[in-house]
Protein backbone atom coordinates (compact mmCIF):
# COMPACT_ATOMS: atom_id res chain seq x y z
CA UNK A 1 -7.96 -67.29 30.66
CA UNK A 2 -5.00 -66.13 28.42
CA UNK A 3 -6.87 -62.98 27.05
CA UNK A 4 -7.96 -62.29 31.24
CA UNK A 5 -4.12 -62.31 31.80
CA UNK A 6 -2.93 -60.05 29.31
CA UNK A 7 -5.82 -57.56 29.83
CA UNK A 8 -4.88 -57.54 33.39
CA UNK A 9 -0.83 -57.15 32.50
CA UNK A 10 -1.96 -54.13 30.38
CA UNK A 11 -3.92 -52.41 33.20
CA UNK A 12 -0.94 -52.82 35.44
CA UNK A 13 0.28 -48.73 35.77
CA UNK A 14 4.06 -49.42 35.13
CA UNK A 15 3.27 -51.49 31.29
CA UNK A 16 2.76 -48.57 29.55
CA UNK A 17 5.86 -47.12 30.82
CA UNK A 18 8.02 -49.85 29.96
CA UNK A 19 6.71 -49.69 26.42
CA UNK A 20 7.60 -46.09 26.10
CA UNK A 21 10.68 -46.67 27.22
CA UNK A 22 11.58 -49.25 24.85
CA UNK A 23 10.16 -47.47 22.08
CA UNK A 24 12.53 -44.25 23.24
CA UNK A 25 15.36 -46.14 23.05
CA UNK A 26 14.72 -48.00 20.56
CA UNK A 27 14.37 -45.01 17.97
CA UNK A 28 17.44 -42.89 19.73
CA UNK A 29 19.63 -46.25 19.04
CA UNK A 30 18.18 -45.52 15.60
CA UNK A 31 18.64 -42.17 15.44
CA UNK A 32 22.35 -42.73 16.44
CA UNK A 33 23.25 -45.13 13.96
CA UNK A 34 21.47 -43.11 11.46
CA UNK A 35 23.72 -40.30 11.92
CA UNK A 36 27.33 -41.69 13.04
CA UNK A 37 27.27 -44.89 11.74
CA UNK A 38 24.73 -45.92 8.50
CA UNK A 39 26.02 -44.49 5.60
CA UNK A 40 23.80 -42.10 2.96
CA UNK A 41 25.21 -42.04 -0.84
CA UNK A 42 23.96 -38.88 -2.83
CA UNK A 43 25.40 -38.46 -5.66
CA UNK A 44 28.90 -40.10 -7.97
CA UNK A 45 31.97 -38.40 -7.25
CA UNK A 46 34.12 -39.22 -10.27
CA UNK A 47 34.76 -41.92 -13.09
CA UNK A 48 37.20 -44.51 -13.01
CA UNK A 49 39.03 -46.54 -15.88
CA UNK A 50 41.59 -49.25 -15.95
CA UNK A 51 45.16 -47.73 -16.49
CA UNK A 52 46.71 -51.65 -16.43
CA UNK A 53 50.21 -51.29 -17.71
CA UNK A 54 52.50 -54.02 -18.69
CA UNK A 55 56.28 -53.69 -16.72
CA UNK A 56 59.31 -54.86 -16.04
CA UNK A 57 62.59 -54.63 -13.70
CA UNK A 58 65.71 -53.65 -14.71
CA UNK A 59 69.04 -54.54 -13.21
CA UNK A 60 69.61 -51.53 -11.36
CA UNK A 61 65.95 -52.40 -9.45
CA UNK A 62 63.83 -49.46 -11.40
CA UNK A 63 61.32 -50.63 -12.87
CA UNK A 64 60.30 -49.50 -16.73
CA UNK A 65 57.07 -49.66 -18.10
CA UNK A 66 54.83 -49.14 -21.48
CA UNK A 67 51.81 -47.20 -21.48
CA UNK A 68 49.70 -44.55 -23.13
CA UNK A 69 51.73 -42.27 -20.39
CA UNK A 70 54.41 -43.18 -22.57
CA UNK A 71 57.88 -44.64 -20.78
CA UNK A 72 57.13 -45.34 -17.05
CA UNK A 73 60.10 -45.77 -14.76
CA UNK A 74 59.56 -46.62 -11.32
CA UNK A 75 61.60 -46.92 -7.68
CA UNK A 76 60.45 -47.88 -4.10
CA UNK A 77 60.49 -43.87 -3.91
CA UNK A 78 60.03 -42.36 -7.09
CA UNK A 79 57.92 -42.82 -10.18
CA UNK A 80 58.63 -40.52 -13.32
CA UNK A 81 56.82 -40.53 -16.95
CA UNK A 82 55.58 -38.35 -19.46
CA UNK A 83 53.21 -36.29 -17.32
CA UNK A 84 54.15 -36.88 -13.70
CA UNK A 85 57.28 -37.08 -11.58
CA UNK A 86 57.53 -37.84 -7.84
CA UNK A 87 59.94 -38.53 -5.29
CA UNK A 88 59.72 -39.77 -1.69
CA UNK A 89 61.87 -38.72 0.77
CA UNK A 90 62.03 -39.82 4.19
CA UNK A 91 63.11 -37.43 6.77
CA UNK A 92 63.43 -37.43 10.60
CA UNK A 93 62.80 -34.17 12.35
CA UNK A 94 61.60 -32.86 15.60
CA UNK A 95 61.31 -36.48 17.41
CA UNK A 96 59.17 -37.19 13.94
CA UNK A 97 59.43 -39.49 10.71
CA UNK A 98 58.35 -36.90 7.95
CA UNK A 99 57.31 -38.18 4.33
CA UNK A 100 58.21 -35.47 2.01
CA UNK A 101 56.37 -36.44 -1.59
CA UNK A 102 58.06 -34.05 -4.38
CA UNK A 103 55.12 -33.69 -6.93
CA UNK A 104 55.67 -32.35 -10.56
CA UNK A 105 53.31 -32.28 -13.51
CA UNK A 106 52.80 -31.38 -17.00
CA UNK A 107 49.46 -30.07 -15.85
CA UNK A 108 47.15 -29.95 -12.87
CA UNK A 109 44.51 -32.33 -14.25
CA UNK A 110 46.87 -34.85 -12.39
CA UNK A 111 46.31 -33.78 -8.82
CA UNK A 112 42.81 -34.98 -8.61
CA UNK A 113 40.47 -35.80 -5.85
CA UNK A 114 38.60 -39.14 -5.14
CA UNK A 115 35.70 -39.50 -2.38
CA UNK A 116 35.62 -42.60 -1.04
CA UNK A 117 33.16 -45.57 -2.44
CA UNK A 118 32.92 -43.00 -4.91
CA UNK A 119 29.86 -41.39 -3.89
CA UNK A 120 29.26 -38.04 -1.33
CA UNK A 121 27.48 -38.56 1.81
CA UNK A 122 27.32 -38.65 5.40
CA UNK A 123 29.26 -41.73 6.95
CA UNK A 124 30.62 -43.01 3.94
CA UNK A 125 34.16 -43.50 4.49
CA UNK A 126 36.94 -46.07 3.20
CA UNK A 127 40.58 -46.30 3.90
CA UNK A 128 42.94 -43.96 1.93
CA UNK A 129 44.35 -46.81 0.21
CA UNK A 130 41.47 -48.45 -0.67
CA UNK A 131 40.06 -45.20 -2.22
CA UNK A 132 43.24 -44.68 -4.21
CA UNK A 133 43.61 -48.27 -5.56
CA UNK A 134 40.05 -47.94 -7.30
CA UNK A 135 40.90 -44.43 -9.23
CA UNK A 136 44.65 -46.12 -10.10
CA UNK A 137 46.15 -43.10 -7.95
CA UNK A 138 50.24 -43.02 -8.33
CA UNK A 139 50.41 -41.05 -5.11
CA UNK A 140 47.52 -40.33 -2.51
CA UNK A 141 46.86 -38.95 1.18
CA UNK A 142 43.98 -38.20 3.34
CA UNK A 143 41.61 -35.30 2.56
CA UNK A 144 39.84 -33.04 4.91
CA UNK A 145 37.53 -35.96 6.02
CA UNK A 146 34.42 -33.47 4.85
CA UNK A 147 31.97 -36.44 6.52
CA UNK A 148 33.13 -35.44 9.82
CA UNK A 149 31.46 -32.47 9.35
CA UNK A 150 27.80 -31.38 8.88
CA UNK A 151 28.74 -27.60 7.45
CA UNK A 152 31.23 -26.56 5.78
CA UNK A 153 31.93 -26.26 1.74
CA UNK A 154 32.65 -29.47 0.18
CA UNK A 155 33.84 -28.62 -3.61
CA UNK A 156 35.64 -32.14 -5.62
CA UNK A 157 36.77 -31.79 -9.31
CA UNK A 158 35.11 -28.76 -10.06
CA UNK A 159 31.26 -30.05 -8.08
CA UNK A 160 29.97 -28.56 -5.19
CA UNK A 161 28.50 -30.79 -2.69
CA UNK A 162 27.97 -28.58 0.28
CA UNK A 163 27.76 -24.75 0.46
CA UNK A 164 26.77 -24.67 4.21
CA UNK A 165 29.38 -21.99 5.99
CA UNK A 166 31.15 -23.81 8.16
CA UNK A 167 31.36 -22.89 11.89
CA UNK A 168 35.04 -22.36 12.11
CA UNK A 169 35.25 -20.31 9.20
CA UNK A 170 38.47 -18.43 10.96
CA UNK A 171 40.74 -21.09 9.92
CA UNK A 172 40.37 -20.63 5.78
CA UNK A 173 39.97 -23.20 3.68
CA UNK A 174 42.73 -23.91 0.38
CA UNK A 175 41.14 -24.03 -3.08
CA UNK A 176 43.11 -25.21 -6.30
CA UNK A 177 42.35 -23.50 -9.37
CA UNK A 178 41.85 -24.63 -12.80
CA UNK A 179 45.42 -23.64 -13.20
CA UNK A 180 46.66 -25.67 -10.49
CA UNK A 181 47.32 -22.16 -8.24
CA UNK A 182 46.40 -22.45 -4.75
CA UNK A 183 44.62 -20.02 -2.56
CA UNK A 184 43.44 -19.27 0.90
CA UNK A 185 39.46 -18.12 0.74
CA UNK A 186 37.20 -17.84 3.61
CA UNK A 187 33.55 -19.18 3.79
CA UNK A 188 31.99 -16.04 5.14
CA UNK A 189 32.95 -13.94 2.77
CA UNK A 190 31.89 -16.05 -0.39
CA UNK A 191 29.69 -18.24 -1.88
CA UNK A 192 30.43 -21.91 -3.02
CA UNK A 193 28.98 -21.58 -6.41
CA UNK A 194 30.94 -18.02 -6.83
CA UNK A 195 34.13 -20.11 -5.65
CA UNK A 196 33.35 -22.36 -8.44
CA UNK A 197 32.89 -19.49 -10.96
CA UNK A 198 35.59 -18.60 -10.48
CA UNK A 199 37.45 -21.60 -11.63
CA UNK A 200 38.35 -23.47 -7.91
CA UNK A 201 38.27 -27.22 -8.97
CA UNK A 202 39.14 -28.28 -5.33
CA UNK A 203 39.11 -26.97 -1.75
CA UNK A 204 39.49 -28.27 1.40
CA UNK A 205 37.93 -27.04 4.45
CA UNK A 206 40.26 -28.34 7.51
CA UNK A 207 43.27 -25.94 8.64
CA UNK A 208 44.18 -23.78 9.52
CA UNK A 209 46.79 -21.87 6.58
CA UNK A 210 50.35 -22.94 7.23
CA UNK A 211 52.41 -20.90 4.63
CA UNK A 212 51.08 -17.89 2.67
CA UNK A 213 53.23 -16.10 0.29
CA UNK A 214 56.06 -17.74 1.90
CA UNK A 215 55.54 -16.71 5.65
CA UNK A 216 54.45 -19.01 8.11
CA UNK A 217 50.98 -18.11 9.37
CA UNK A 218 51.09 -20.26 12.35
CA UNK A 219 52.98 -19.79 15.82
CA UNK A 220 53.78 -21.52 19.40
CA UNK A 221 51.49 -19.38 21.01
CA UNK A 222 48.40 -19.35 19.44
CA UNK A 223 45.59 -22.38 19.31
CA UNK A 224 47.35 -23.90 22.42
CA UNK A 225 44.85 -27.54 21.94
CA UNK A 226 45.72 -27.94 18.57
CA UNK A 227 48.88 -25.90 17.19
CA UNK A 228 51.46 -26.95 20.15
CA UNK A 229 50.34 -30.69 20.81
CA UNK A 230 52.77 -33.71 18.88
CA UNK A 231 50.00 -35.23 16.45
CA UNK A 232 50.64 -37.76 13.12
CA UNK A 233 50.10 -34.40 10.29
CA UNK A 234 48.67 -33.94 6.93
CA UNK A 235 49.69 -31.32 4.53
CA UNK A 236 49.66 -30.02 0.95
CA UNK A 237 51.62 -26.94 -0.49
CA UNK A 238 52.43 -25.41 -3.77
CA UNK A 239 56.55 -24.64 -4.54
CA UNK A 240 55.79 -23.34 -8.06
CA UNK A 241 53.75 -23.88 -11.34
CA UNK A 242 52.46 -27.36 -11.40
CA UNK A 243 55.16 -28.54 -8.55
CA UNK A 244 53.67 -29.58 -5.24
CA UNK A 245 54.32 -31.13 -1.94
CA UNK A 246 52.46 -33.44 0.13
CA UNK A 247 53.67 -34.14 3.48
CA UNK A 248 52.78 -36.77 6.30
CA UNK A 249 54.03 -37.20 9.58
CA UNK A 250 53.80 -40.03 12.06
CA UNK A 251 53.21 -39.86 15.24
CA UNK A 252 52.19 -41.02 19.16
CA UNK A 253 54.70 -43.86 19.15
CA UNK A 254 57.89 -44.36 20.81
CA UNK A 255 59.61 -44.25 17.44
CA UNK A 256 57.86 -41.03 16.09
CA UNK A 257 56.43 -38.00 18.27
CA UNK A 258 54.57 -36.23 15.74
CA UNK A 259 54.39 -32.35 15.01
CA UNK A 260 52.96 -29.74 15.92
CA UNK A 261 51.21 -27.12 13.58
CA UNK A 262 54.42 -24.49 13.55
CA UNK A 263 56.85 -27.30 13.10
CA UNK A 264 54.94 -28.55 10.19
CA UNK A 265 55.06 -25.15 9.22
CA UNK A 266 58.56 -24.52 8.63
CA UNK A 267 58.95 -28.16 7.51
CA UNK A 268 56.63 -26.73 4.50
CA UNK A 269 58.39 -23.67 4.23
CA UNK A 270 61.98 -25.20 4.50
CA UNK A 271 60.67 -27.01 0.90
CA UNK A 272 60.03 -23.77 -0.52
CA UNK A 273 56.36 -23.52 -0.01
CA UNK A 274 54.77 -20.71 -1.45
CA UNK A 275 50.85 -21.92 0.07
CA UNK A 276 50.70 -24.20 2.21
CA UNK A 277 47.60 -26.26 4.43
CA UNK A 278 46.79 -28.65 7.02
CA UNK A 279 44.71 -31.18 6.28
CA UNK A 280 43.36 -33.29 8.66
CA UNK A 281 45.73 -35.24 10.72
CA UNK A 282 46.31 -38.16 13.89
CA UNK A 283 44.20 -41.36 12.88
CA UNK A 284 43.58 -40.10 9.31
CA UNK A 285 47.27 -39.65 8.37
CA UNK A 286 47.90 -41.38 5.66
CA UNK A 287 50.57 -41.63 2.44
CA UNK A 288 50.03 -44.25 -0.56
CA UNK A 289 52.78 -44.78 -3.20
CA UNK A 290 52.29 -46.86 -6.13
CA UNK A 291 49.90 -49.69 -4.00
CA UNK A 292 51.58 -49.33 -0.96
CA UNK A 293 51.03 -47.45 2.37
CA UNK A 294 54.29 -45.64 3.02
CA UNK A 295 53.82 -44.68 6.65
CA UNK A 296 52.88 -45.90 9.89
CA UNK A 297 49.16 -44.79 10.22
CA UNK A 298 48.06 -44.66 14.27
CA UNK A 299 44.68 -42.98 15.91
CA UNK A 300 46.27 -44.50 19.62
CA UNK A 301 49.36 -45.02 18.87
CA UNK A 302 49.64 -48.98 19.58
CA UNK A 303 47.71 -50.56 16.65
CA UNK A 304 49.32 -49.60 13.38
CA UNK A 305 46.03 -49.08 10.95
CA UNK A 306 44.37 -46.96 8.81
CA UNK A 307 41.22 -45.14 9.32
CA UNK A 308 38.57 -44.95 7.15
CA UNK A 309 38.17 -41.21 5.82
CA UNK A 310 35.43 -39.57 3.65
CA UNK A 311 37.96 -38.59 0.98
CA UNK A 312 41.89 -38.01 -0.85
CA UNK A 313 43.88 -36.05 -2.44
CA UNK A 314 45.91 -38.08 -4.94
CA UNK A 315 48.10 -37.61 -8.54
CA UNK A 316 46.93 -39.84 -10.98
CA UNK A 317 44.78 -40.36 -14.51
């Protein structure tokens, strides 16, 4: 009787239909995850060691350590040792609370780049601060978020991942040489491995150029949807040999506008910015100082939190 009734269910014209269309969604719920959501590690990114130092506080509230960095003082805003010296400054501009990090080093082996979980692929992601805790990054903020991209070159600490062209190869991508000199290069007009060859340790592919040899490159009147609207911003730019800024911005609260692309522009240039570049910006906007998240990170502007990016840009060991 059982085996009657579920030979006559089969024969019934609508079954098979049903089962199709559970299989169809079934495998595009798949296929959905599978690309947005499940992550895919390829290959290591970097090394990490433990840097543990042992410190203390003085009266005046710095903080002095012992390391193999030699003597390590420390602030709320500053840190300063052998090799590296930085200073956070706090600045409120255009409706906006700026974070102005004032970045010298000894050499550019110190600004370094970490991907996060420390592995390249598509939908792996962490917070900024969680990706700088586990390389022991002094300073950090968000990359160009390379995973929310499927083209588009993806060079970290001298390895190329990627060396697809990316569709909006108009807005340049910044490299960092060997030498710690930054430069604007463009993906149609040559190759990853060449960039590489040519001694580019870093690049990121987000944009567009904010400051070349000194001159703003952006205006008020140009990319309307993204260069005139108030969004939380993420920059990096070059003063001189070895001395670099990294700005972020807040933004889409009551307290703190944001900027647009020009006025992050001259805020770059106002520093002295020889080469300067957007990186990418409103949720992913994020500054870490010494284990601490500095700003107010937002992606709607009522829950303060950070999101989860594919990579950083930090100054470290």
């Amino acid at each position: 009787m059982k085996k009657n009734a579920i030979i006559r269910f089969l024969t019934k014209p609508y079954v098979y239909a049903i089962i199709f269309s559970i299989v169809l969604i079934a495998c595009t719920t798949y296929s959905l995850l599978d690309i947005f959501v499940i992550p895919h590690y390829i290959s290591a990114a970097t090394d990490t060691s433990d840097n543990s130092d042992t410190s203390s506080t003085t009266s005046s509230g710095a903080s002095t350590e012992t390391s193999n960095t030699g003597n390590v003082t420390t602030t709320s805003t500053s840190y300063e040792d052998d090799n590296i010296k930085v200073t956070i400054t706090t600045i409120e501009k255009y409706d906006t609370t700026i974070y102005v990090a004032d970045v010298e080093v000894s050499s550019p082996e110190y600004l370094q780049t970490a991907l996060a979980n420390n592995a390249y692929g598509t939908n792996v992601t962490a917070t900024t601060s969680d990706t700088a805790e586990s390389v022991n990054a002094i300073l950090a903020i968000n990359g160009d978020y390379y995973g929310a991209n499927k083209t588009g070159y993806v060079i970290k600490n001298g390895t190329v991942y990627r060396s697809s062209v990316r569709d909006d190869y108009e807005n340049g991508d910044l490299v960092i040489y060997e030498d710690g000199s930054f430069g604007i290069i463009y993906e149609n007009e040559i190759s990853a491995q060449e960039l590489v060859d040519s001694g580019v340790v870093q690049l990121f592919a987000f944009g567009p150029s904010l400051v070349e040899d000194s001159e703003i490159q952006v205006s008020t009147a140009t990319e309307v949807d993204q260069s005139m609207t108030s969004n939380p911003r993420t920059a990096i730019g070059i003063i001189d040999e070895c001395h670099y800024i990294l700005v972020v911005s807040d933004g889409r609260t009551s307290e703190s506008e944001g900027l647009s692309l020009y006025e992050l522009a001259t805020i770059m240039q106002d520093y002295g910015c020889t080469t300067a570049y957007n990186l990418d910006g409103g949720g992913s906007s994020t500054m870490y100082f010494l284990g601490e998240v500095v700003n107010k990170p937002t992606t709607n502007g009522k829950t303060i939190k950070e999101r989860a990016v594919s990579d950083i840009v930090y100054i470290g060991y």
